[in-house]
C-alpha atoms as a PDB file:
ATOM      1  CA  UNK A   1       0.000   0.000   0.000  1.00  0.00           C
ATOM      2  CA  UNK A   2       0.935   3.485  -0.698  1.00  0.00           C
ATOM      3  CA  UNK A   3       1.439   5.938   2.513  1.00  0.00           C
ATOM      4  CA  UNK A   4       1.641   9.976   2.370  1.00  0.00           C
ATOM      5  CA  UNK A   5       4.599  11.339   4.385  1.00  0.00           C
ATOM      6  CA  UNK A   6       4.437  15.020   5.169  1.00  0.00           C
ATOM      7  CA  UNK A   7       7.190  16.719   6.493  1.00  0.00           C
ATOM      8  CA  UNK A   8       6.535  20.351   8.171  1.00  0.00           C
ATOM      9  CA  UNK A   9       9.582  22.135   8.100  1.00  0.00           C
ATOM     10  CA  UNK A  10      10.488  24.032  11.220  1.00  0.00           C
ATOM     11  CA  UNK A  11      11.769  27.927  11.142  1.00  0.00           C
ATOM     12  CA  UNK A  12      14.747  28.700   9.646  1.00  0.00           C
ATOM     13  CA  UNK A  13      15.330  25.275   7.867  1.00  0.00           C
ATOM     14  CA  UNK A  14      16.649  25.770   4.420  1.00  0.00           C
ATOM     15  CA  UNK A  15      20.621  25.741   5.708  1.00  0.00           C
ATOM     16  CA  UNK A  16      19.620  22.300   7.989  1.00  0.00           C
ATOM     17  CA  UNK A  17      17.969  21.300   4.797  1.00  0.00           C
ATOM     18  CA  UNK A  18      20.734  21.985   2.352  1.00  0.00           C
ATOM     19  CA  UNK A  19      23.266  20.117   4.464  1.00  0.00           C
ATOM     20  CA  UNK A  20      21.186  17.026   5.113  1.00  0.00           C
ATOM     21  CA  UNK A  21      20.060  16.920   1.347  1.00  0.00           C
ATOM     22  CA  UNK A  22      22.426  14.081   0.003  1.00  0.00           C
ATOM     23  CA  UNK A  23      21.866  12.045   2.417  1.00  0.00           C
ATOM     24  CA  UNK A  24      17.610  12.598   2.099  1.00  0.00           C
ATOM     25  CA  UNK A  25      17.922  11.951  -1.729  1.00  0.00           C
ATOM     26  CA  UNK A  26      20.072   8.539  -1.366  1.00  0.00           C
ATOM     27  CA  UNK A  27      17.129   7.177   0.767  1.00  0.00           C
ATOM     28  CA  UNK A  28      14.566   8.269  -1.961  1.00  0.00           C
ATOM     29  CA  UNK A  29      16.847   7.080  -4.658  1.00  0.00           C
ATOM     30  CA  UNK A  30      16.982   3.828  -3.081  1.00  0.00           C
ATOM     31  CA  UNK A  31      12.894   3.616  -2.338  1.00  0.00           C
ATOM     32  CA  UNK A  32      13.098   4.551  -6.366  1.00  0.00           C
ATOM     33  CA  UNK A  33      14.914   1.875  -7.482  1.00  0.00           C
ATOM     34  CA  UNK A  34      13.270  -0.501  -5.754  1.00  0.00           C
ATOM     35  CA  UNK A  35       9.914   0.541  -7.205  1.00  0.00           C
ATOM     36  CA  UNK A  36       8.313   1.600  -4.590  1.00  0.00           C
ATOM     37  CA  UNK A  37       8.643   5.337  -4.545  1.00  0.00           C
ATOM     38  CA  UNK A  38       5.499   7.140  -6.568  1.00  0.00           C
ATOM     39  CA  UNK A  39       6.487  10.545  -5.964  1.00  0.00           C
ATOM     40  CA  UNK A  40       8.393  13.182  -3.920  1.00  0.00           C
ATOM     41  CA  UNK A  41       9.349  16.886  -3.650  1.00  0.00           C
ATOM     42  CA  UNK A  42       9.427  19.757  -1.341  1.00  0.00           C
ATOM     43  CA  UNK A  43       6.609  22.987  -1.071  1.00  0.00           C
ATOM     44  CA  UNK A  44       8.296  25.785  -1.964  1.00  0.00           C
ATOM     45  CA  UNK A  45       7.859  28.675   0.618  1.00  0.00           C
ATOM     46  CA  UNK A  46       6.682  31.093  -2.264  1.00  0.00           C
ATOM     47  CA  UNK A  47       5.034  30.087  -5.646  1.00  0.00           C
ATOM     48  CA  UNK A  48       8.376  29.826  -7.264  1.00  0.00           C
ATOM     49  CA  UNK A  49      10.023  26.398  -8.612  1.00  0.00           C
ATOM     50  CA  UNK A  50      13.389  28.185  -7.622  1.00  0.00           C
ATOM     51  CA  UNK A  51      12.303  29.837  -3.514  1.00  0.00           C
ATOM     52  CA  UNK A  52      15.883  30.821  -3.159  1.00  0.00           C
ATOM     53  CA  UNK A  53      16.603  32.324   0.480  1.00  0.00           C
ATOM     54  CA  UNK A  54      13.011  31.966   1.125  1.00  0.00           C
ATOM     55  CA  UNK A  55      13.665  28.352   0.825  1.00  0.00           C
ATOM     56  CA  UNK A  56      10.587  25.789   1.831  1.00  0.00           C
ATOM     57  CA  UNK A  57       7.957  24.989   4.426  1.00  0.00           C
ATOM     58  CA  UNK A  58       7.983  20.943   3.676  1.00  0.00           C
ATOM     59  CA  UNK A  59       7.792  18.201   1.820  1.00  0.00           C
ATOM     60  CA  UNK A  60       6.048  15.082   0.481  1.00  0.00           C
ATOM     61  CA  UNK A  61       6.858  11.654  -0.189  1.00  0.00           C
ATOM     62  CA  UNK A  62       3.743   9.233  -1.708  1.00  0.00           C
ATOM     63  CA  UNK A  63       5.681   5.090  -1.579  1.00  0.00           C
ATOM     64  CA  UNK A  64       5.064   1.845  -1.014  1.00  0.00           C
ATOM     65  CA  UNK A  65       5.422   0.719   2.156  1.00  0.00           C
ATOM     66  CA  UNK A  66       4.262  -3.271   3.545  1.00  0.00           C
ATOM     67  CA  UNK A  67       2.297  -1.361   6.786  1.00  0.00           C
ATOM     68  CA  UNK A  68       1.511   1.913   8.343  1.00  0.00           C
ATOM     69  CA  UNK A  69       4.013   1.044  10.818  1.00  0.00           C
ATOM     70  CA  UNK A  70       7.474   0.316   8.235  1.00  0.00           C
ATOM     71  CA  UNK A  71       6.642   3.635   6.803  1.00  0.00           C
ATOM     72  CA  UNK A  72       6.334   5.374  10.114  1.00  0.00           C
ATOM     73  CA  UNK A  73       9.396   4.141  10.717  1.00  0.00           C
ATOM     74  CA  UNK A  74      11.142   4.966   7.068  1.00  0.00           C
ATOM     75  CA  UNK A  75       9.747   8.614   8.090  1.00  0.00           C
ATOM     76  CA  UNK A  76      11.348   8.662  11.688  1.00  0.00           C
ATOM     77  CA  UNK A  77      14.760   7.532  10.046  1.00  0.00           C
ATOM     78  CA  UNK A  78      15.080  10.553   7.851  1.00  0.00           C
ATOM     79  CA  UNK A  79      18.291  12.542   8.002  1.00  0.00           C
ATOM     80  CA  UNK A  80      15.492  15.489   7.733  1.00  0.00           C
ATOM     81  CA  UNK A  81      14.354  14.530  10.675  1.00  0.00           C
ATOM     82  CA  UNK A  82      18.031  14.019  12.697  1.00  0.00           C
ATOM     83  CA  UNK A  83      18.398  17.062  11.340  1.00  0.00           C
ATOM     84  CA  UNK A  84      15.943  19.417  13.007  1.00  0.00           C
ATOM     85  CA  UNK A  85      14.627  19.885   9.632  1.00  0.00           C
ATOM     86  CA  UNK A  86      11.382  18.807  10.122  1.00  0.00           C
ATOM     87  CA  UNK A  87       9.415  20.106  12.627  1.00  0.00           C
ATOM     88  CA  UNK A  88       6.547  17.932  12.181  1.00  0.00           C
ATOM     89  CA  UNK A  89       6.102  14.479   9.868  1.00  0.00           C
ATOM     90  CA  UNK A  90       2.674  13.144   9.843  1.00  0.00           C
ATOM     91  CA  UNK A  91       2.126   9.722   7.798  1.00  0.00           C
ATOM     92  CA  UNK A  92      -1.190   8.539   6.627  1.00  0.00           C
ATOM     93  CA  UNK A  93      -1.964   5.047   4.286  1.00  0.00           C
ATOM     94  CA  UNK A  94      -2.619   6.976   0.675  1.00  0.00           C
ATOM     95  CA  UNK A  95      -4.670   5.361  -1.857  1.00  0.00           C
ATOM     96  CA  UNK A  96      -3.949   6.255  -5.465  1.00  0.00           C
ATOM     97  CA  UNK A  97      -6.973   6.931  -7.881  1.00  0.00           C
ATOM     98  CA  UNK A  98      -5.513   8.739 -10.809  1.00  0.00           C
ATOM     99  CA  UNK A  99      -4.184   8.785 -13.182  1.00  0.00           C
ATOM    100  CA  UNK A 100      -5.253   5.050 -13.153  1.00  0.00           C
END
């Protein structure tokens, strides 16, 4: 089953962010290559593809996890999350409808 992870970033989190950034991507290249990753990105602060300093207020990953429970704990291992990045990361089972 697919799960929604939401991560809220706390204030002031685009240099945590930058620094932790490899390490974020390798664990969602990895989810990728196994398949199992459906989408991912941050939210912009500002409606710009490119926030610059004003940098972003989260992000969301949509993948496939076997229970509510391994993706709660994919979420809780995220170097965003060692990294006082997040502020807040809810995850919720996700069920995709489109496009089909």
């Amino acid at each position: 089953m697919f799960y929604a992870i939401v991560g809220q970033d706390g204030p002031d989190s685009l240099t945590k962010r930058l620094a932790a950034r490899p390490a974020h991507l390798e664990r969602l290249h990895a989810l990728q290559q196994a398949g199992r990753l459906l989408l991912a990105g941050p939210f912009p602060a500002i409606d710009s593809d490119a926030p610059g300093a004003a940098g972003f207020s989260g992000s969301l990953i949509v993948a496939e996890f076997d229970s509510l429970a391994d993706a709660q704990a994919w979420a809780d291992a995220d170097p965003y999350v060692a990294a006082g990045v997040y502020a807040e990361v809810s995850v919720k089972p996700f069920k995709k409808v489109l496009p089909a």
